[in-house]
N, C-alpha and C. Protein backbone atom coordinates (compact mmCIF):
# COMPACT_ATOMS: atom_id res chain seq x y z
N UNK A 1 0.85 -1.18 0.00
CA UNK A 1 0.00 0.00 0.00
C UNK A 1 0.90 1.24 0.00
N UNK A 2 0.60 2.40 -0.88
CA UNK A 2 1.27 3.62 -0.81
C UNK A 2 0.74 4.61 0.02
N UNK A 3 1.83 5.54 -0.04
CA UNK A 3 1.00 6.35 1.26
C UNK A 3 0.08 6.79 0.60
N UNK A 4 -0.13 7.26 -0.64
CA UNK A 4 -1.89 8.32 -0.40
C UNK A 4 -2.68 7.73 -0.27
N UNK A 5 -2.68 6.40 -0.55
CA UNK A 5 -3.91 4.86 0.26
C UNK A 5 -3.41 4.84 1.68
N UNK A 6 -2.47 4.72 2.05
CA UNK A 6 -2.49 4.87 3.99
C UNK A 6 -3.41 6.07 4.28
N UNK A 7 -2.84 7.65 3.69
CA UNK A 7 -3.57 8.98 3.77
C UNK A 7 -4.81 8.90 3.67
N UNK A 8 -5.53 7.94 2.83
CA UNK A 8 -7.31 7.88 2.47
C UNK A 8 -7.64 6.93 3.17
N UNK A 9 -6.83 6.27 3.68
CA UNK A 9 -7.24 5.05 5.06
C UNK A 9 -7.23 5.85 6.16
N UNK A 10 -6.06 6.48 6.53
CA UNK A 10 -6.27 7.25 7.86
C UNK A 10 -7.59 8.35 8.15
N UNK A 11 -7.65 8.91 6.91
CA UNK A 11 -9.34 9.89 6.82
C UNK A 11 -10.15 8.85 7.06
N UNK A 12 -10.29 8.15 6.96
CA UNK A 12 -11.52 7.18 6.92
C UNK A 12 -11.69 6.71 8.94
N UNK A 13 -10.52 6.76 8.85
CA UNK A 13 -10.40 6.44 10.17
C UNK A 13 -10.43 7.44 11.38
N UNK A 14 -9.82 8.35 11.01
CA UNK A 14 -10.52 9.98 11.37
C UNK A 14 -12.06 9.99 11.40
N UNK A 15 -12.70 9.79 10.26
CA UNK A 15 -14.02 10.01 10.17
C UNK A 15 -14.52 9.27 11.41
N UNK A 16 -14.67 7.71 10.94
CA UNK A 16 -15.38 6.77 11.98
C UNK A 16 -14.95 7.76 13.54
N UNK A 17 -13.54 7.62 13.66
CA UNK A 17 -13.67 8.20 15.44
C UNK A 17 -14.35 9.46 16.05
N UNK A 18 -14.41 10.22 15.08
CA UNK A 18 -15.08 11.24 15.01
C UNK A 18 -16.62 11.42 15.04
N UNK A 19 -17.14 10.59 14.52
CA UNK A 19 -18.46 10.32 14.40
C UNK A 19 -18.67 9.59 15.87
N UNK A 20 -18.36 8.58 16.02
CA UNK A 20 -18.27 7.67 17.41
C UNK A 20 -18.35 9.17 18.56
N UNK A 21 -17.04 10.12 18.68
CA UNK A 21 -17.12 11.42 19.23
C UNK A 21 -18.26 12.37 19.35
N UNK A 22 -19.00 12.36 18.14
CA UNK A 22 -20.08 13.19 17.61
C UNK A 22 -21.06 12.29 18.40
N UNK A 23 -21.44 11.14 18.22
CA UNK A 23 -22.43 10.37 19.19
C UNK A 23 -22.44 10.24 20.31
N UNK A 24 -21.50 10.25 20.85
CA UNK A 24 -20.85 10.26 22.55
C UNK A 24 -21.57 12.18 23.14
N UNK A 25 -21.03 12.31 22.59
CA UNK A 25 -21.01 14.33 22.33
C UNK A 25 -22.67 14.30 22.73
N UNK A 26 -23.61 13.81 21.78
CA UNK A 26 -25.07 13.85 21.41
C UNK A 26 -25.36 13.53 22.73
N UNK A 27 -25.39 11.95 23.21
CA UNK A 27 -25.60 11.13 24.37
C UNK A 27 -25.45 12.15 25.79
N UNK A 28 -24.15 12.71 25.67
CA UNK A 28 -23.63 13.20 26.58
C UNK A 28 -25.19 14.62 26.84
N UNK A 29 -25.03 14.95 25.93
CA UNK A 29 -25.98 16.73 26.19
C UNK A 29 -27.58 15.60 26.58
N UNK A 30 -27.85 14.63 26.45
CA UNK A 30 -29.20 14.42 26.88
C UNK A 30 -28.72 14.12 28.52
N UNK A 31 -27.74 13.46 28.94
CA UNK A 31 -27.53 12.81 29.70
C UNK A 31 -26.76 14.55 30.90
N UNK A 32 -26.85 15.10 30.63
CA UNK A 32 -26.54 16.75 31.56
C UNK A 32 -28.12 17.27 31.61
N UNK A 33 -28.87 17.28 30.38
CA UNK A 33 -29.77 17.83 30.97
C UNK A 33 -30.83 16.46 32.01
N UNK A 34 -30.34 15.51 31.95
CA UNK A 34 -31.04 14.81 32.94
C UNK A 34 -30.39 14.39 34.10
N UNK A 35 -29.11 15.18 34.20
CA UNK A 35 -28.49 15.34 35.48
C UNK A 35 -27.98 13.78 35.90
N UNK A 36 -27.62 13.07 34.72
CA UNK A 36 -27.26 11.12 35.30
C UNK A 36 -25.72 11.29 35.22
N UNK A 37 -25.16 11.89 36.37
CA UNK A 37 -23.89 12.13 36.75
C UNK A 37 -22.79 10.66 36.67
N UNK A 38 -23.70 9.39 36.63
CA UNK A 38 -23.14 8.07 36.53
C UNK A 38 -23.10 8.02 34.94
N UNK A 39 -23.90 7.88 34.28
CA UNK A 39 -23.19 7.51 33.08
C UNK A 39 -22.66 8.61 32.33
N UNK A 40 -22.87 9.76 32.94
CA UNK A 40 -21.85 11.12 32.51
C UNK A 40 -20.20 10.62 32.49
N UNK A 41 -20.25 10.45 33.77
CA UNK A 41 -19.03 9.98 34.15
C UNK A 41 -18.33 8.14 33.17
N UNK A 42 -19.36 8.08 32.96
CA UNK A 42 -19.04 6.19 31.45
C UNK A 42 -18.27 7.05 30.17
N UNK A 43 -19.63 8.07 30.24
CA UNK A 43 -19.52 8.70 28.61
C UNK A 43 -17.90 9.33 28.60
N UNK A 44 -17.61 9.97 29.38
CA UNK A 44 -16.32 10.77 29.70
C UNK A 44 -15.36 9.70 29.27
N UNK A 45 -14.87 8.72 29.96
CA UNK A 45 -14.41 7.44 29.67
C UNK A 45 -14.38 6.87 28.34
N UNK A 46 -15.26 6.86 27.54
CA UNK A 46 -15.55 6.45 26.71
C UNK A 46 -14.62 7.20 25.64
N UNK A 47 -14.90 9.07 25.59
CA UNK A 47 -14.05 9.65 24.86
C UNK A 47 -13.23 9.67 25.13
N UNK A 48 -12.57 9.67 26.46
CA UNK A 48 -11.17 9.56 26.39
C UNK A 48 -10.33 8.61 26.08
N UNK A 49 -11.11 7.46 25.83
CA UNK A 49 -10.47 5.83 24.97
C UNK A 49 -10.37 6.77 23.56
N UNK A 50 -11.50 7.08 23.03
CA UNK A 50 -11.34 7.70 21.57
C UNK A 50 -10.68 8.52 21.13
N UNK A 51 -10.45 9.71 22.12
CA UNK A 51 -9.25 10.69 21.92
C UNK A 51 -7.90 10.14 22.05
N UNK A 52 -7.66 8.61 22.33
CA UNK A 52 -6.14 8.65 22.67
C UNK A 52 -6.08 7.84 20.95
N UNK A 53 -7.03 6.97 20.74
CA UNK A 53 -6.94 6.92 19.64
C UNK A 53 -6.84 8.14 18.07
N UNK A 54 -7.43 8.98 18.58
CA UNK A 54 -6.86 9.57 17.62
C UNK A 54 -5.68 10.54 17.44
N UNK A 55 -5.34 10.30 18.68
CA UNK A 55 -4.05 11.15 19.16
C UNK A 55 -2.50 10.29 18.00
N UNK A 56 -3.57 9.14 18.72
CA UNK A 56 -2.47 7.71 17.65
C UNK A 56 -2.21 8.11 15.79
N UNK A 57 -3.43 7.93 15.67
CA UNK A 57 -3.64 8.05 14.30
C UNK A 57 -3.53 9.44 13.91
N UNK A 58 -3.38 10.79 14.50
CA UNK A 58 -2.94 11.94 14.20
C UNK A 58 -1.41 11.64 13.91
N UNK A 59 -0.66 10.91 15.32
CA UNK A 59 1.34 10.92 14.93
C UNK A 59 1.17 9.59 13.55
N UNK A 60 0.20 8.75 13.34
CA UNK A 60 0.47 7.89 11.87
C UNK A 60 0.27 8.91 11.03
N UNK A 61 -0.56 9.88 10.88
CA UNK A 61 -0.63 10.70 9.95
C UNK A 61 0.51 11.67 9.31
N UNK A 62 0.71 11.90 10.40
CA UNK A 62 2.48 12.62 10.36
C UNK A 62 3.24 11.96 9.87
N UNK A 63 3.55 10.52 9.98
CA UNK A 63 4.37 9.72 9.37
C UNK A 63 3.92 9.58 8.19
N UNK A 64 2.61 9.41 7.81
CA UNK A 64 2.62 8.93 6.36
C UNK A 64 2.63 10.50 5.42
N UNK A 65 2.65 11.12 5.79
CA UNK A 65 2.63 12.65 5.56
C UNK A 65 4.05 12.87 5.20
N UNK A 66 4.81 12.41 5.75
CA UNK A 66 6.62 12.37 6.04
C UNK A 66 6.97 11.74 4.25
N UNK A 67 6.21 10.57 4.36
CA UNK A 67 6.96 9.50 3.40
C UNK A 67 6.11 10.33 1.97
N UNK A 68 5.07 10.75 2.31
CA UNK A 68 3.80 11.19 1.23
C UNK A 68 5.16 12.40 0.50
N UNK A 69 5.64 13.42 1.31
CA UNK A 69 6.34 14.63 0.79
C UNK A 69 7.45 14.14 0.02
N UNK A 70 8.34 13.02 0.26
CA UNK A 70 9.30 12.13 -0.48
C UNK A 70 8.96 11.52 -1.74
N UNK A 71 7.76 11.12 -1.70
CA UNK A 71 7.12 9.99 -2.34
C UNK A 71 6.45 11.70 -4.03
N UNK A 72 6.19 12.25 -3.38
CA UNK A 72 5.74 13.54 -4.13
C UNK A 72 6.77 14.68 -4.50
N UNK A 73 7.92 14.42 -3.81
CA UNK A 73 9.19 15.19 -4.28
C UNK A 73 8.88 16.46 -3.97
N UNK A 74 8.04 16.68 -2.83
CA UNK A 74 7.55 17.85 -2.23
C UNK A 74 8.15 18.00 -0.73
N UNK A 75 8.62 20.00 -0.86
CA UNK A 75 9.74 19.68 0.42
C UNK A 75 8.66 19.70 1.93
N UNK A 76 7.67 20.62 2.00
CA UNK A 76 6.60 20.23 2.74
C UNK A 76 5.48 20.13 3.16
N UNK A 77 4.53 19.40 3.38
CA UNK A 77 2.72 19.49 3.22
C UNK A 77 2.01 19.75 4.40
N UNK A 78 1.75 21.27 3.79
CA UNK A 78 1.23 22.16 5.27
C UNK A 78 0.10 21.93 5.46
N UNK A 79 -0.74 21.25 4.10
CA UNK A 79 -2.39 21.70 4.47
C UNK A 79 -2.94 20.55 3.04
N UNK A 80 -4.08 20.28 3.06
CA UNK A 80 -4.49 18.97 2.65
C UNK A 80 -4.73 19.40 1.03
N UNK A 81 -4.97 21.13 0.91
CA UNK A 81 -4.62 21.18 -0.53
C UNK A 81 -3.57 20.64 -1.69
N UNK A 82 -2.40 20.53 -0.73
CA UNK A 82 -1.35 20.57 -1.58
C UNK A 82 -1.32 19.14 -1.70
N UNK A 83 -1.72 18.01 -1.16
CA UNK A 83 -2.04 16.67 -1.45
C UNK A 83 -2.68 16.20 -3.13
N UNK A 84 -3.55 17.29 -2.71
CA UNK A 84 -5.00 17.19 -3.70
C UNK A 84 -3.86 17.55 -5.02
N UNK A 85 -3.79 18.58 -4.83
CA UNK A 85 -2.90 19.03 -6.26
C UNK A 85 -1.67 18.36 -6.51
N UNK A 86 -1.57 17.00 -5.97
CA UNK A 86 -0.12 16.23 -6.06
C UNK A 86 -0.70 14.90 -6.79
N UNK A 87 -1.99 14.79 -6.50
CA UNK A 87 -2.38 13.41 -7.13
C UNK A 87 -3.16 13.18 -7.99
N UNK A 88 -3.53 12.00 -8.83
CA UNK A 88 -4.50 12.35 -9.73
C UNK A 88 -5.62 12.53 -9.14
N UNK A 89 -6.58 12.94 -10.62
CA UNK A 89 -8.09 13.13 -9.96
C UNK A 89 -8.82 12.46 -9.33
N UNK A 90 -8.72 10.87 -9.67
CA UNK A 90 -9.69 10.17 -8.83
C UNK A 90 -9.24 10.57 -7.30
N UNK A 91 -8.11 10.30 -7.33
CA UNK A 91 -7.42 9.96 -5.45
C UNK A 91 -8.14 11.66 -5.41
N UNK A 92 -7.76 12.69 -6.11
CA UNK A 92 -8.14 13.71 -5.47
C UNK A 92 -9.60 14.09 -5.16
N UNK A 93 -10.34 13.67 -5.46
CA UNK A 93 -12.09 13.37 -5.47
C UNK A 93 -12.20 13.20 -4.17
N UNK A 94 -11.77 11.87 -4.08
CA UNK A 94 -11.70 10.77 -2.86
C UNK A 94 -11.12 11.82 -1.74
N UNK A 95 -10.18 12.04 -2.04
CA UNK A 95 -9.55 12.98 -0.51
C UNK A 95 -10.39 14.27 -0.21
N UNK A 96 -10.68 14.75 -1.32
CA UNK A 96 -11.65 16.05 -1.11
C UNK A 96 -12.86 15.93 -0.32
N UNK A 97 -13.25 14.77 -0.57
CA UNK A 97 -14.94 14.30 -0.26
C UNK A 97 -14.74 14.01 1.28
N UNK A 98 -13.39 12.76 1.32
CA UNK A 98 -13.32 12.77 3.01
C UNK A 98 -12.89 13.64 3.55
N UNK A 99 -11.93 15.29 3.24
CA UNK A 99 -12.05 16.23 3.96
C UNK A 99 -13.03 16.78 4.47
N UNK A 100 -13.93 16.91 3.34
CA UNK A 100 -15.06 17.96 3.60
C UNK A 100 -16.04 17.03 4.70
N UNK A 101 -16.05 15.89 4.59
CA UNK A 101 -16.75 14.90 5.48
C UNK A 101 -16.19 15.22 6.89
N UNK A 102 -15.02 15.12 6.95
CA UNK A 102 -14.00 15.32 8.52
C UNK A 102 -14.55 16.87 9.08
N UNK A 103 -14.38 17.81 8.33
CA UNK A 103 -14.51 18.97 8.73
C UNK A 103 -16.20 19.23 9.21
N UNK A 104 -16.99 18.32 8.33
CA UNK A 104 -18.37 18.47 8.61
C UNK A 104 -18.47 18.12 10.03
N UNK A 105 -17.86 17.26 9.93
CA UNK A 105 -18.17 16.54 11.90
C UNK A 105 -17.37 16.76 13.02
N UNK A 106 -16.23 17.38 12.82
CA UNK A 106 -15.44 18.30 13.44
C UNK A 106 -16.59 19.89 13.73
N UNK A 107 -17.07 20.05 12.38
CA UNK A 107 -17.82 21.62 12.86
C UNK A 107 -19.21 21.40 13.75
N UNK A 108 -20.16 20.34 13.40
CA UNK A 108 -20.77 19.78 14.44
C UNK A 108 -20.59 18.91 15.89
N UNK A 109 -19.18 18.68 15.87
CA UNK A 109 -19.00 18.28 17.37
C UNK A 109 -18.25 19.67 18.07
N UNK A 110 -18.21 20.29 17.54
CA UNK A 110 -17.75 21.78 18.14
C UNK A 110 -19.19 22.65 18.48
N UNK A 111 -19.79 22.81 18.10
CA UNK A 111 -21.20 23.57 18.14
C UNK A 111 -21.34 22.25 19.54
N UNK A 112 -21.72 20.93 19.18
CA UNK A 112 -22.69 19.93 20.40
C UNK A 112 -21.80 20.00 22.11
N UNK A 113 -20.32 20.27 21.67
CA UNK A 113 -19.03 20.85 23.03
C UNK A 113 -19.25 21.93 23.52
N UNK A 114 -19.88 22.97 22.38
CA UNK A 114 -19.98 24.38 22.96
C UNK A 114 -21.59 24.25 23.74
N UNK A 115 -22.26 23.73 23.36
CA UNK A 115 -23.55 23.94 23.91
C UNK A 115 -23.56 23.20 25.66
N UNK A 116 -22.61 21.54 25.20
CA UNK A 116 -22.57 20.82 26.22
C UNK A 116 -22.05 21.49 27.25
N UNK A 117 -20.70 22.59 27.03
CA UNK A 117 -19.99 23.55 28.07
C UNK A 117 -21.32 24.38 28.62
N UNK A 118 -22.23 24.68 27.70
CA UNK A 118 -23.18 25.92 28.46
C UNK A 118 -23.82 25.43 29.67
N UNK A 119 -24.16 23.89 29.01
CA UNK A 119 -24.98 23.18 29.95
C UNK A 119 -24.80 23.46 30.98
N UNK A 120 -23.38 22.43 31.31
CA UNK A 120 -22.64 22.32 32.19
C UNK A 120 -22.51 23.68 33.26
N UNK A 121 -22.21 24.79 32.69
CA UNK A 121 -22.19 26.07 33.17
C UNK A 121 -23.32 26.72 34.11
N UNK A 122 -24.56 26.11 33.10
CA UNK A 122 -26.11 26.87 33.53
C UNK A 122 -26.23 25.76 34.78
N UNK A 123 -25.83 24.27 34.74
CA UNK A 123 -26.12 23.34 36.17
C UNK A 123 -25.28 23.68 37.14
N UNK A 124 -23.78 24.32 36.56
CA UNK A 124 -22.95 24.69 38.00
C UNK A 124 -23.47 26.13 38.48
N UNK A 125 -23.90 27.11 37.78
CA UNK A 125 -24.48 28.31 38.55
C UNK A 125 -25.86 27.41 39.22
N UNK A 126 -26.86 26.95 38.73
CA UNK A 126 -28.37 26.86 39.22
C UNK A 126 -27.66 25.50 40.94
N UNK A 127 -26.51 24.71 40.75
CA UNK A 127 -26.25 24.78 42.21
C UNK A 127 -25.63 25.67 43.28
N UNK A 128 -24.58 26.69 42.60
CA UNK A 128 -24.27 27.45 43.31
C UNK A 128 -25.58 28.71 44.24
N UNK A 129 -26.31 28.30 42.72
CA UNK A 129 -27.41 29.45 43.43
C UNK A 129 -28.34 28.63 44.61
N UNK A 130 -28.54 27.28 44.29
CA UNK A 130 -29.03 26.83 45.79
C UNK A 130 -27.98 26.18 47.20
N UNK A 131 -27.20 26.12 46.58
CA UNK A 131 -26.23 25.86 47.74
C UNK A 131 -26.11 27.47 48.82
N UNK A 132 -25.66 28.99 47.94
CA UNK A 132 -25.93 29.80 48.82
C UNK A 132 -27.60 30.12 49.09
N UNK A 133 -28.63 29.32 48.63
CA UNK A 133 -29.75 29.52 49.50
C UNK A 133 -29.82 28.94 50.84
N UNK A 134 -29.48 27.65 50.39
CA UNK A 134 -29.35 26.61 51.56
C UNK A 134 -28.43 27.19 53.10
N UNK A 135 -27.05 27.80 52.60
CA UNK A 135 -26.32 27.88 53.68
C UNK A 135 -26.18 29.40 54.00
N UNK A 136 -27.21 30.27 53.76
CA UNK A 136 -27.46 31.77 54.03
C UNK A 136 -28.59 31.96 54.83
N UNK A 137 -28.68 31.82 56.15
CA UNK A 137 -30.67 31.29 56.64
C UNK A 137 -30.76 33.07 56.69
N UNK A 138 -32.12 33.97 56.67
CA UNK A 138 -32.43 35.10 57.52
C UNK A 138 -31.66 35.27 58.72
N UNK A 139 -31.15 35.77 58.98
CA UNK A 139 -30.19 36.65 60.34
C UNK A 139 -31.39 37.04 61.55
N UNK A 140 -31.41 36.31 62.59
CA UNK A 140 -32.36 36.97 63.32
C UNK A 140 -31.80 38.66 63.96
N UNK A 141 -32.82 39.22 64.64
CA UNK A 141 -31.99 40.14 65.11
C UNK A 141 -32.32 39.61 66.77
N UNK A 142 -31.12 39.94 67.27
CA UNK A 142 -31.10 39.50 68.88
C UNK A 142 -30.70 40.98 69.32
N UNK A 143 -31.33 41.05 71.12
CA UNK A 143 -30.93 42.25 71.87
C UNK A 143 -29.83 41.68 72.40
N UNK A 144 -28.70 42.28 72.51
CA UNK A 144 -27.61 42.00 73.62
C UNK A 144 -27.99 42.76 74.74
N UNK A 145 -26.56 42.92 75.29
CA UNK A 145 -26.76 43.56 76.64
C UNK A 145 -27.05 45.10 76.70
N UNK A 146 -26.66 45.55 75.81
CA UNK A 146 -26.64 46.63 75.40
C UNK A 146 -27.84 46.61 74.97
N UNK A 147 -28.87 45.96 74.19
CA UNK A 147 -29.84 46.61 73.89
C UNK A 147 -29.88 47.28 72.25
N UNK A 148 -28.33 46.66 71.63
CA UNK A 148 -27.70 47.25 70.32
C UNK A 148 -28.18 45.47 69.51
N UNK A 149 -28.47 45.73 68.63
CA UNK A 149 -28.60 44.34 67.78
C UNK A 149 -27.41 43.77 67.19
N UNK A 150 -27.72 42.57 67.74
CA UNK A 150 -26.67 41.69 67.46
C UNK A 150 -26.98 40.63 66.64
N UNK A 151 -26.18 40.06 65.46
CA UNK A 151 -26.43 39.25 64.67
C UNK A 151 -25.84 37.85 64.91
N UNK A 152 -26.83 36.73 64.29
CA UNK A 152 -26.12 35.44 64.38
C UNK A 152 -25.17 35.05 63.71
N UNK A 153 -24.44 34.32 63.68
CA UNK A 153 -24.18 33.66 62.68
C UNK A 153 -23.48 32.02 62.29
N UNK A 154 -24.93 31.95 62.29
CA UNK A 154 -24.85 30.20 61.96
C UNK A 154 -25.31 30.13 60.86
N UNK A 155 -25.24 28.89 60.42
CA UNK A 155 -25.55 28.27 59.14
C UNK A 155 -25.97 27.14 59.00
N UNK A 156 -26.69 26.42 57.98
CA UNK A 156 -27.38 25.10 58.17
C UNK A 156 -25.64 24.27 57.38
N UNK A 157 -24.68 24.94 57.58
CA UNK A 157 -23.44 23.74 57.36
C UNK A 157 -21.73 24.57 58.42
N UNK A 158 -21.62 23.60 58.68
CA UNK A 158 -20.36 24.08 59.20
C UNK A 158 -19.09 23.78 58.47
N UNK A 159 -18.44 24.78 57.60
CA UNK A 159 -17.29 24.36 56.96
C UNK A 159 -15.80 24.36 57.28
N UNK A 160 -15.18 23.48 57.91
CA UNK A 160 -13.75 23.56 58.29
C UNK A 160 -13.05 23.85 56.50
N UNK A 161 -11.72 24.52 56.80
CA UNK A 161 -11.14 24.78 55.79
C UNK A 161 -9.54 24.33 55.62
């Protein structure tokens, strides 16, 4: 196999993990707004098996990228155009189609991350906002000796620090 068949194998393989990412991603935003902190915590797991995989197949890419610039008598390939314009048309079809595929699901798991961050954001304020309900009671007012008001201050938690 030559590299621009490793290169159109590795997109392919990009894609699938990505998509797998994109579904995890999906799962994940139902699973925040229903607050299931247990399989939040699976799903998390889950991508991070997938991200190391593609961490993998990002440094194969580099390598076949390495042999691809030799193999093309090109001194170096910054960006997936210059592929396209190195090979014939079919391969270049083929690579174009799985870019634009990669980038499609790259731009939708970025939008489903950004929303999932809001989530996440709007559930950590809506506890912060009942946690200081919970541990702020009304202040009674008490007479001291004086006859000057004096305030309590307890709380329904006691926090050592």
């Amino acid at each position: 196999m030559n590299s621009i068949d490793q290169f159109i194998q590795i997109l392919d393989e990009q894609i699938n993990l990505n998509n797998q990412l994109l579904s995890l991603s999906n799962e994940k935003k139902e699973l925040i707004i229903n607050n299931d902190a247990k399989k939040l915590n699976y799903i998390s797991f889950k991508e991070q098996d997938i991200v190391k995989k593609i961490i993998t197949l990002e440094k194969l890419r580099g390598a076949v990228l390495t042999n691809l610039e030799r193999e093309l008598n090109v001194d170096k390939i910054t960006n997936i155009k210059q592929v396209i314009e190195s090979v014939d048309k079919q391969k270049a079809i083929q690579i174009q189609q799985k870019s634009d595929k990669l980038k499609s699901i790259l731009f939708e798991l970025e939008k489903i991350n950004d929303l999932n961050n809001k989530l996440i954001e709007f559930s950590l304020e809506y506890i912060q906002l009942n946690f200081n309900l919970l541990t702020s009671r009304p202040k009674p007012n008490n007479y001291g000796k004086k006859k000057e008001n004096s305030i309590s201050d307890t709380n329904f938690f006691d926090a050592k620090y």
